[in-house]
N, C-alpha and C. Protein backbone atom coordinates (compact mmCIF):
# COMPACT_ATOMS: atom_id res chain seq x y z
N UNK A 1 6.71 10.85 3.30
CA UNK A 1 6.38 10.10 2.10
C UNK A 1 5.03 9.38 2.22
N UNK A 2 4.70 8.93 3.23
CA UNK A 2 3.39 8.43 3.57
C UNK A 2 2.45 9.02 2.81
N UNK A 3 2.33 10.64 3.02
CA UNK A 3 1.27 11.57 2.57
C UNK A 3 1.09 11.03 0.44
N UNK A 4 2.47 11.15 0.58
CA UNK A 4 2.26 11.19 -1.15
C UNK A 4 2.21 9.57 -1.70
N UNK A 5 2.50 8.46 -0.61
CA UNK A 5 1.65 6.93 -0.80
C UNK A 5 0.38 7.15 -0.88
N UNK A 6 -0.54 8.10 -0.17
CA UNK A 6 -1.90 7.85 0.00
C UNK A 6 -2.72 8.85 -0.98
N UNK A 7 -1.69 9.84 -1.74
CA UNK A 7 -2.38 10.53 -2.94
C UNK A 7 -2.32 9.52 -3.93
N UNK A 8 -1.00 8.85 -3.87
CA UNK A 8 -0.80 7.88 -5.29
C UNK A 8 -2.21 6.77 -5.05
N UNK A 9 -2.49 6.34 -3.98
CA UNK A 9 -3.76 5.30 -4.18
C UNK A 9 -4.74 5.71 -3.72
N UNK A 10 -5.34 6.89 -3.68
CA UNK A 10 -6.57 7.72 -3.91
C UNK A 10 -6.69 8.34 -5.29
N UNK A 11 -5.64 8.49 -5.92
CA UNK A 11 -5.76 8.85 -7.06
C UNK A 11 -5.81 7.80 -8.30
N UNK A 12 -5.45 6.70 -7.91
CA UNK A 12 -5.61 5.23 -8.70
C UNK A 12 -7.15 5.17 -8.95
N UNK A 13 -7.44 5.25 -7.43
CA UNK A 13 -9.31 4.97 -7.11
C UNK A 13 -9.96 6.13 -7.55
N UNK A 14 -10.01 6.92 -8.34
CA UNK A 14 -10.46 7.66 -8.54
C UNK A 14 -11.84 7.59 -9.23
N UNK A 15 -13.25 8.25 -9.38
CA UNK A 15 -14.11 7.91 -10.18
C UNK A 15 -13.79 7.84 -11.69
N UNK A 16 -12.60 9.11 -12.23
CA UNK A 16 -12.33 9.26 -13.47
C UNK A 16 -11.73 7.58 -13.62
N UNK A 17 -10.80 7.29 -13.12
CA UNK A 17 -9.79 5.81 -13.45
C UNK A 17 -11.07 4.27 -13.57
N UNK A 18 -12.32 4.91 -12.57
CA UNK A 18 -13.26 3.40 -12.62
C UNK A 18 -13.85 4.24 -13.83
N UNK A 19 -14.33 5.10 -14.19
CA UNK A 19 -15.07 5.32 -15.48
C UNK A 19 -14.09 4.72 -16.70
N UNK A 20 -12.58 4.85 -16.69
CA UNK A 20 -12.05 4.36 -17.71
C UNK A 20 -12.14 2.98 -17.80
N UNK A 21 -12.09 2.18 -16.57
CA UNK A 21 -12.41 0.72 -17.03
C UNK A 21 -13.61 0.56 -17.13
N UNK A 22 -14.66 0.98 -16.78
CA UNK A 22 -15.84 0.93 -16.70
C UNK A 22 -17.18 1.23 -17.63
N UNK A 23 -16.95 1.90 -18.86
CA UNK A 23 -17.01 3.19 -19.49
C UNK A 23 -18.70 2.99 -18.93
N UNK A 24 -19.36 4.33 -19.27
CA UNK A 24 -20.71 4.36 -19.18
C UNK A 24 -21.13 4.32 -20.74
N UNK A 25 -22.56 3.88 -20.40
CA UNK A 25 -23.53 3.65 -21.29
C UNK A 25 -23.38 4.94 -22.64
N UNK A 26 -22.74 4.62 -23.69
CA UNK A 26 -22.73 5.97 -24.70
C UNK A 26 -23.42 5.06 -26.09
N UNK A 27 -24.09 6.36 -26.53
CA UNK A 27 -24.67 6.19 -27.96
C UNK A 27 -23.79 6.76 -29.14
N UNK A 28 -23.54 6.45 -30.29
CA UNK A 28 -22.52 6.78 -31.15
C UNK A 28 -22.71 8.20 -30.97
N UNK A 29 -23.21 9.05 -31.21
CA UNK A 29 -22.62 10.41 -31.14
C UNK A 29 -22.10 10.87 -30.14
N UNK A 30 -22.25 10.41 -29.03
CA UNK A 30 -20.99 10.23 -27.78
C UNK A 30 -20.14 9.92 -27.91
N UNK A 31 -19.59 8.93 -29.29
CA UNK A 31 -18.15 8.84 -29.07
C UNK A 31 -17.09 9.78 -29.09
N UNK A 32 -16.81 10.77 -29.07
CA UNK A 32 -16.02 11.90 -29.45
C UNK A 32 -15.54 11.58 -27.70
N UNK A 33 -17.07 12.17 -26.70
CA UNK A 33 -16.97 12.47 -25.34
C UNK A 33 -16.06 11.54 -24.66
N UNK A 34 -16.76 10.12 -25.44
CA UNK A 34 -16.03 9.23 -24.48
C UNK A 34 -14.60 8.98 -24.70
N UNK A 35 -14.24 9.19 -26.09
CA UNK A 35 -12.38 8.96 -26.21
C UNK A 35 -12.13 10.22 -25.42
N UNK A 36 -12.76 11.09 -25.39
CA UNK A 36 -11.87 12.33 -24.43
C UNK A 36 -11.96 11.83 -23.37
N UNK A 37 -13.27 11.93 -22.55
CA UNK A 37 -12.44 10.86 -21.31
C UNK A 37 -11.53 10.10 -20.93
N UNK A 38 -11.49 9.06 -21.82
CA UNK A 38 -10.56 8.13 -22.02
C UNK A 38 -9.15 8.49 -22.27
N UNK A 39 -9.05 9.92 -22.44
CA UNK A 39 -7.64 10.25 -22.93
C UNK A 39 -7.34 10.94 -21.78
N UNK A 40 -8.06 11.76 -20.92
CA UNK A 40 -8.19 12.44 -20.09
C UNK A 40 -7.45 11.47 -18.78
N UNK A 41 -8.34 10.11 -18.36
CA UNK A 41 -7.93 9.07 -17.87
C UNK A 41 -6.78 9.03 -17.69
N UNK A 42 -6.15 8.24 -19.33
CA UNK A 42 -5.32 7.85 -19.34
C UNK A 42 -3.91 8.88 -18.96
N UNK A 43 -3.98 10.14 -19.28
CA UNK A 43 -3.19 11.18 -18.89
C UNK A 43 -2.72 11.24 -17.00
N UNK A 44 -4.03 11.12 -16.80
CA UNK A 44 -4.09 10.87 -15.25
C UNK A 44 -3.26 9.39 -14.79
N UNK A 45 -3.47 8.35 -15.10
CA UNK A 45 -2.92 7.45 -15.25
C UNK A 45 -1.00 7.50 -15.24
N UNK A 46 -1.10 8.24 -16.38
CA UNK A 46 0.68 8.23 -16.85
C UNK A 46 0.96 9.12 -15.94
N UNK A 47 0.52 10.22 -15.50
CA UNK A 47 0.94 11.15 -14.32
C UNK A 47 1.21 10.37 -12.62
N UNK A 48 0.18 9.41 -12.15
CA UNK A 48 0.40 8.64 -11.37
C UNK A 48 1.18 7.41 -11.60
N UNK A 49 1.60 6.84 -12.74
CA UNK A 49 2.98 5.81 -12.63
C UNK A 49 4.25 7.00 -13.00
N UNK A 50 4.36 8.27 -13.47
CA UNK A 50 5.41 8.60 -12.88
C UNK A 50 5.75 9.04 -11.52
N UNK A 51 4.44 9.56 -10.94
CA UNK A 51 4.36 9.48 -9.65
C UNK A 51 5.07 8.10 -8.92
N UNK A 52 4.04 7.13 -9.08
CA UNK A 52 4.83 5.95 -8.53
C UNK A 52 6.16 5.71 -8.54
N UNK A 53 6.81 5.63 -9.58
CA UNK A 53 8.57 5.60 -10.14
C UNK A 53 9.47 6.90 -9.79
N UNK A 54 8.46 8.14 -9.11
CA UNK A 54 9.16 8.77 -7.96
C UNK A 54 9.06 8.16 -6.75
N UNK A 55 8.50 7.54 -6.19
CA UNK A 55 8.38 6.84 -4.61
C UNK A 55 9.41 5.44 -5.08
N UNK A 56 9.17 5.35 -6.15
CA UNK A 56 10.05 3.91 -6.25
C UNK A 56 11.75 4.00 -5.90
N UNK A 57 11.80 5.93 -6.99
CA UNK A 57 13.72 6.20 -6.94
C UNK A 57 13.69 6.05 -5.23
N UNK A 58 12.59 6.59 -4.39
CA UNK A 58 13.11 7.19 -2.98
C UNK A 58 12.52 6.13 -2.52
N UNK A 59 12.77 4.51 -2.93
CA UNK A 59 13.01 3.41 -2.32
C UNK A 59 11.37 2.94 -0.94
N UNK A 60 10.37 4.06 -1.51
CA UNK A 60 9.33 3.77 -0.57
C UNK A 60 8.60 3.10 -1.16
N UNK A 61 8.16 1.95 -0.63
CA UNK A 61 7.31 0.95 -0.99
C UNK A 61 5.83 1.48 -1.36
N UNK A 62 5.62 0.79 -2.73
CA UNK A 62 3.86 1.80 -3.45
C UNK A 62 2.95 0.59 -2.17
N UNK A 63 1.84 1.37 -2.11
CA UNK A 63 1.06 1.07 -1.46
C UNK A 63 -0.28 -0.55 -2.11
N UNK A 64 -0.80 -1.02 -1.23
CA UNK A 64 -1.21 -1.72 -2.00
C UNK A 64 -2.50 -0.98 -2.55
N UNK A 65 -3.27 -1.25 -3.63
CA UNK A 65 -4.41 -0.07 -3.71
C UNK A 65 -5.70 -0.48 -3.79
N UNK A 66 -5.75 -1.91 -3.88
CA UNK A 66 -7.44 -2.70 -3.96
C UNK A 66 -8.35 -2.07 -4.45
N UNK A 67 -9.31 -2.01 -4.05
CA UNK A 67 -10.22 -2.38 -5.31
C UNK A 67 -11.13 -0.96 -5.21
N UNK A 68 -11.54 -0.71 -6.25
CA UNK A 68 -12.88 0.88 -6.20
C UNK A 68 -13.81 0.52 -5.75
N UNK A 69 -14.01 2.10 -4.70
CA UNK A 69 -15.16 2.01 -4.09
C UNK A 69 -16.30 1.33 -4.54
N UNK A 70 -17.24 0.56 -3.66
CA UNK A 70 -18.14 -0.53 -4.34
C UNK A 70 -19.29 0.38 -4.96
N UNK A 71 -19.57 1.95 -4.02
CA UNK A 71 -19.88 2.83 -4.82
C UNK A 71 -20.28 3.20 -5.89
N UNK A 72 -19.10 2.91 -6.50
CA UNK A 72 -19.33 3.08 -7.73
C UNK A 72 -19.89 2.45 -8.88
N UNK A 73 -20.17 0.97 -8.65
CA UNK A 73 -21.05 0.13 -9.17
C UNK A 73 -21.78 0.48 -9.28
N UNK A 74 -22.90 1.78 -8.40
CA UNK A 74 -24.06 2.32 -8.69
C UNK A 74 -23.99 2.92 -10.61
N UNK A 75 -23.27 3.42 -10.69
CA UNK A 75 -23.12 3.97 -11.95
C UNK A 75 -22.52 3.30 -13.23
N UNK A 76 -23.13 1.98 -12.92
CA UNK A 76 -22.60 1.29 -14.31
C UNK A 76 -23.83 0.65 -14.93
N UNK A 77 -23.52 0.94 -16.25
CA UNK A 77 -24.78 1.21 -16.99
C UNK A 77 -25.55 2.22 -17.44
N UNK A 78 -24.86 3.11 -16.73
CA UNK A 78 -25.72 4.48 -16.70
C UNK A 78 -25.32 5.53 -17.87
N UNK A 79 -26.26 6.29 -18.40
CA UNK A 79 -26.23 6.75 -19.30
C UNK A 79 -24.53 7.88 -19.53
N UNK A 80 -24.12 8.11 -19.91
CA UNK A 80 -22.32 9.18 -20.20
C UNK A 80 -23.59 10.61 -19.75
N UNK A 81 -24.05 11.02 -20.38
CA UNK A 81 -24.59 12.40 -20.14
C UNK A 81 -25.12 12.35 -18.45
N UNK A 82 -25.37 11.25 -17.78
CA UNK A 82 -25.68 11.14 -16.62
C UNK A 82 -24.65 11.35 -15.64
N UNK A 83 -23.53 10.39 -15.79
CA UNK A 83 -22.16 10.45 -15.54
C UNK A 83 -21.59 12.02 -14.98
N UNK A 84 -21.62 12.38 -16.47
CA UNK A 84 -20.37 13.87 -16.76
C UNK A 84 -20.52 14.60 -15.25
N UNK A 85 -22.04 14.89 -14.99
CA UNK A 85 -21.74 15.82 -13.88
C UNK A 85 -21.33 15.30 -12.36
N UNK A 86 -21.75 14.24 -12.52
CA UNK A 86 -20.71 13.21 -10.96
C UNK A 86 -19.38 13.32 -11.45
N UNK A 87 -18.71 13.15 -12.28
CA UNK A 87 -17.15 13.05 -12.98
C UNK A 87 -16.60 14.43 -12.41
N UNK A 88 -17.45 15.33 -13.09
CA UNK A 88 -16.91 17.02 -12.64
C UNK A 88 -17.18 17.24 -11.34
N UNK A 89 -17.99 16.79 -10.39
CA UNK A 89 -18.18 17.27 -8.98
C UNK A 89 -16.77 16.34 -8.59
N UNK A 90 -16.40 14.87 -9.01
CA UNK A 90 -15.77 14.32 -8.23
C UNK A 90 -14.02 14.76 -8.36
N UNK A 91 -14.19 15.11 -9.60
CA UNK A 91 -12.76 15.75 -10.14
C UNK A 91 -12.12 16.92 -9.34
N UNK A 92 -13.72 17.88 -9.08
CA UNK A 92 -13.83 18.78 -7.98
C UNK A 92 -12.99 18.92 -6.79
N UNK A 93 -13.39 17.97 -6.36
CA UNK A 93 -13.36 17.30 -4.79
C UNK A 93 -11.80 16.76 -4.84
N UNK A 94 -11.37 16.08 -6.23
CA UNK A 94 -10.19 15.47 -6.14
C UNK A 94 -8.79 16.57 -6.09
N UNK A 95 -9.20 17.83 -7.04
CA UNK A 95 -8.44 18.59 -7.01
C UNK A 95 -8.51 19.15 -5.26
N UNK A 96 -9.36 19.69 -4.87
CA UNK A 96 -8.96 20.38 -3.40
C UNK A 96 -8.35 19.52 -2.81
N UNK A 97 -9.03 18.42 -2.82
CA UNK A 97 -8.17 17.72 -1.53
C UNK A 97 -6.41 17.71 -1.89
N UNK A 98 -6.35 17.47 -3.49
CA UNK A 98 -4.49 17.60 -3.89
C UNK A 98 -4.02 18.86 -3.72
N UNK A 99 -4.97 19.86 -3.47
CA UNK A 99 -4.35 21.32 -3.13
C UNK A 99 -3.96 21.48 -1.98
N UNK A 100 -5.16 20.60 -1.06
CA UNK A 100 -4.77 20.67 0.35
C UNK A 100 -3.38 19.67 0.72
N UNK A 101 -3.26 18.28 0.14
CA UNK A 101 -2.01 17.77 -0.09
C UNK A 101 -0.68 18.26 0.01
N UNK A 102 -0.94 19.12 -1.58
CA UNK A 102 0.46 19.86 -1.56
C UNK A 102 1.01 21.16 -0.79
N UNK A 103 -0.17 21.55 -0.36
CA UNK A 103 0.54 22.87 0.64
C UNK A 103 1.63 21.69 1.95
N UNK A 104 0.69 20.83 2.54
CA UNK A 104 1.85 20.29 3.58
C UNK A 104 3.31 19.34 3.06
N UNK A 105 3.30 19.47 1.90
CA UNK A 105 4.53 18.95 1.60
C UNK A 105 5.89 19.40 1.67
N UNK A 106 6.57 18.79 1.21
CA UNK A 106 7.99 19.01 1.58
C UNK A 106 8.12 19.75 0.00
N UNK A 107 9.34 20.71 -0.71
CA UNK A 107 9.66 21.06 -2.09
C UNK A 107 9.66 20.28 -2.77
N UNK A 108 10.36 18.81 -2.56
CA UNK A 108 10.78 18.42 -3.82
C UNK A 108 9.08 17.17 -4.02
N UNK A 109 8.63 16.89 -2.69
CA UNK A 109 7.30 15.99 -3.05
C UNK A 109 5.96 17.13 -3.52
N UNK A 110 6.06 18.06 -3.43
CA UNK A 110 5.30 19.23 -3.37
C UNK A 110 5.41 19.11 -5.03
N UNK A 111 6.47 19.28 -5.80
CA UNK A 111 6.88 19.87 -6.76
C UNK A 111 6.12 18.53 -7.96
N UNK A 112 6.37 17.08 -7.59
CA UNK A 112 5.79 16.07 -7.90
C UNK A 112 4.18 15.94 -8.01
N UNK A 113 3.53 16.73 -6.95
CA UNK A 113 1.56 16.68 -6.17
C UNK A 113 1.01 17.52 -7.46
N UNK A 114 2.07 18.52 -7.34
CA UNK A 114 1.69 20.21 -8.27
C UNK A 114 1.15 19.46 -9.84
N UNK A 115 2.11 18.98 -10.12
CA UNK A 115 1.76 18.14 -11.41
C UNK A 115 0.49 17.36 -11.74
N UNK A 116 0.30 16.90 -10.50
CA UNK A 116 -1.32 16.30 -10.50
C UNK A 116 -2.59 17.20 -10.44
N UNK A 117 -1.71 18.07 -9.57
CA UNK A 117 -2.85 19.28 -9.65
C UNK A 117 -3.22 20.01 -11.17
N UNK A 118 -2.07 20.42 -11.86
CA UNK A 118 -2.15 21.29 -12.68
C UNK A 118 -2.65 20.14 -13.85
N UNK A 119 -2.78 19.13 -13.82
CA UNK A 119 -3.74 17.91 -14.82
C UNK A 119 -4.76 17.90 -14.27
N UNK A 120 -5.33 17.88 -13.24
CA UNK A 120 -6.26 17.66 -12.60
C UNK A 120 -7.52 18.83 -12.86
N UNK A 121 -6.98 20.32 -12.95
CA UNK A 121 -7.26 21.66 -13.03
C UNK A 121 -7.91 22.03 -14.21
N UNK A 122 -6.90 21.06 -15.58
CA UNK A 122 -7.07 21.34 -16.89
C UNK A 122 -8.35 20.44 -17.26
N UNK A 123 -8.08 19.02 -16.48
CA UNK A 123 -9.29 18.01 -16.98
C UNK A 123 -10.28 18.66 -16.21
N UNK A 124 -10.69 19.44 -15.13
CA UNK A 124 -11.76 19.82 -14.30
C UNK A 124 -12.78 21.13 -15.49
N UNK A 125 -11.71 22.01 -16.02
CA UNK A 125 -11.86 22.54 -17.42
C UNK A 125 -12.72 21.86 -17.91
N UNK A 126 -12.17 20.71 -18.60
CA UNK A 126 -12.45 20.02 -19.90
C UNK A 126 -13.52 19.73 -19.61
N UNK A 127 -14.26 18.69 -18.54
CA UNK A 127 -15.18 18.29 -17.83
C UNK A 127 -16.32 19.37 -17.56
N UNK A 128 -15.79 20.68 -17.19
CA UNK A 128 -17.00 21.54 -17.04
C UNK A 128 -18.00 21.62 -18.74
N UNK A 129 -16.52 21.62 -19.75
CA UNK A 129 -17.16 22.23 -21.01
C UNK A 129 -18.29 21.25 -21.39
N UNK A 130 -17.55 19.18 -20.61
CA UNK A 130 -18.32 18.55 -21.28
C UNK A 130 -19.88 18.59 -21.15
N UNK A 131 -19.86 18.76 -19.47
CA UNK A 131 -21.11 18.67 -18.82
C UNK A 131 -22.73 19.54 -19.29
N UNK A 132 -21.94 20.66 -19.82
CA UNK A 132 -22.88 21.70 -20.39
C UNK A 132 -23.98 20.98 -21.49
């Protein structure tokens, strides 16, 4: 269970989750981009508190998750069209590493990771189309 404590708060910290509190710099005809993000987020979001409220039924304590990389402060302020392609490299990066995750799991925590993956896969999609 450890393994799937430390997806649930790597995946909290995620760049997508600080862009949602964070938003970047958008001009009105960006707004379309940015509620998709924002929905995108939030999807990610509801996928990791049911995540969580699976570690909760199997009585394992959620991890504590502090604070986003300071990192990422570099990118506030910064223009959304600047953003998109750090978002998609990092989404990138987030999916392998949950691929690599779920191969060492057990079925039934495996079956829980997969779910993040297969959101993760679709927003990596979405993200490529935005970046263009």
């Amino acid at each position: 269970m450890t393994e799937l404590t430390a997806v649930y708060r790597r995946e909290l910290l995620s760049f997508l989750q600080y862009v949602r509190q964070a938003p970047p710099y958008a001009g009105r005809a960006d707004g379309p981009t940015v509620a998709k993000l924002r929905g995108m987020a939030d999807e990610e979001l509801a996928a990791l508190e049911a995540l969580g409220e699976y570690l909760d039924r199997a009585r394992v304590t959620l991890p504590h998750v502090g604070a986003f990389p300071t990192a990422f402060t570099n990118y506030n302020f910064i223009a959304l069209r600047k953003v998109l392609p750090l978002l998609r490299e990092d989404q990138a990066k987030g999916l392998a590493q949950l691929e690599q995750d779920a191969a060492g799991l057990s079925v039934p925590d495996r079956a829980e990771v997969e779910k993040l993956v297969a959101l993760k896969r679709r927003h990596l999609t979405e993200l490529e189309a935005l970046a263009v």
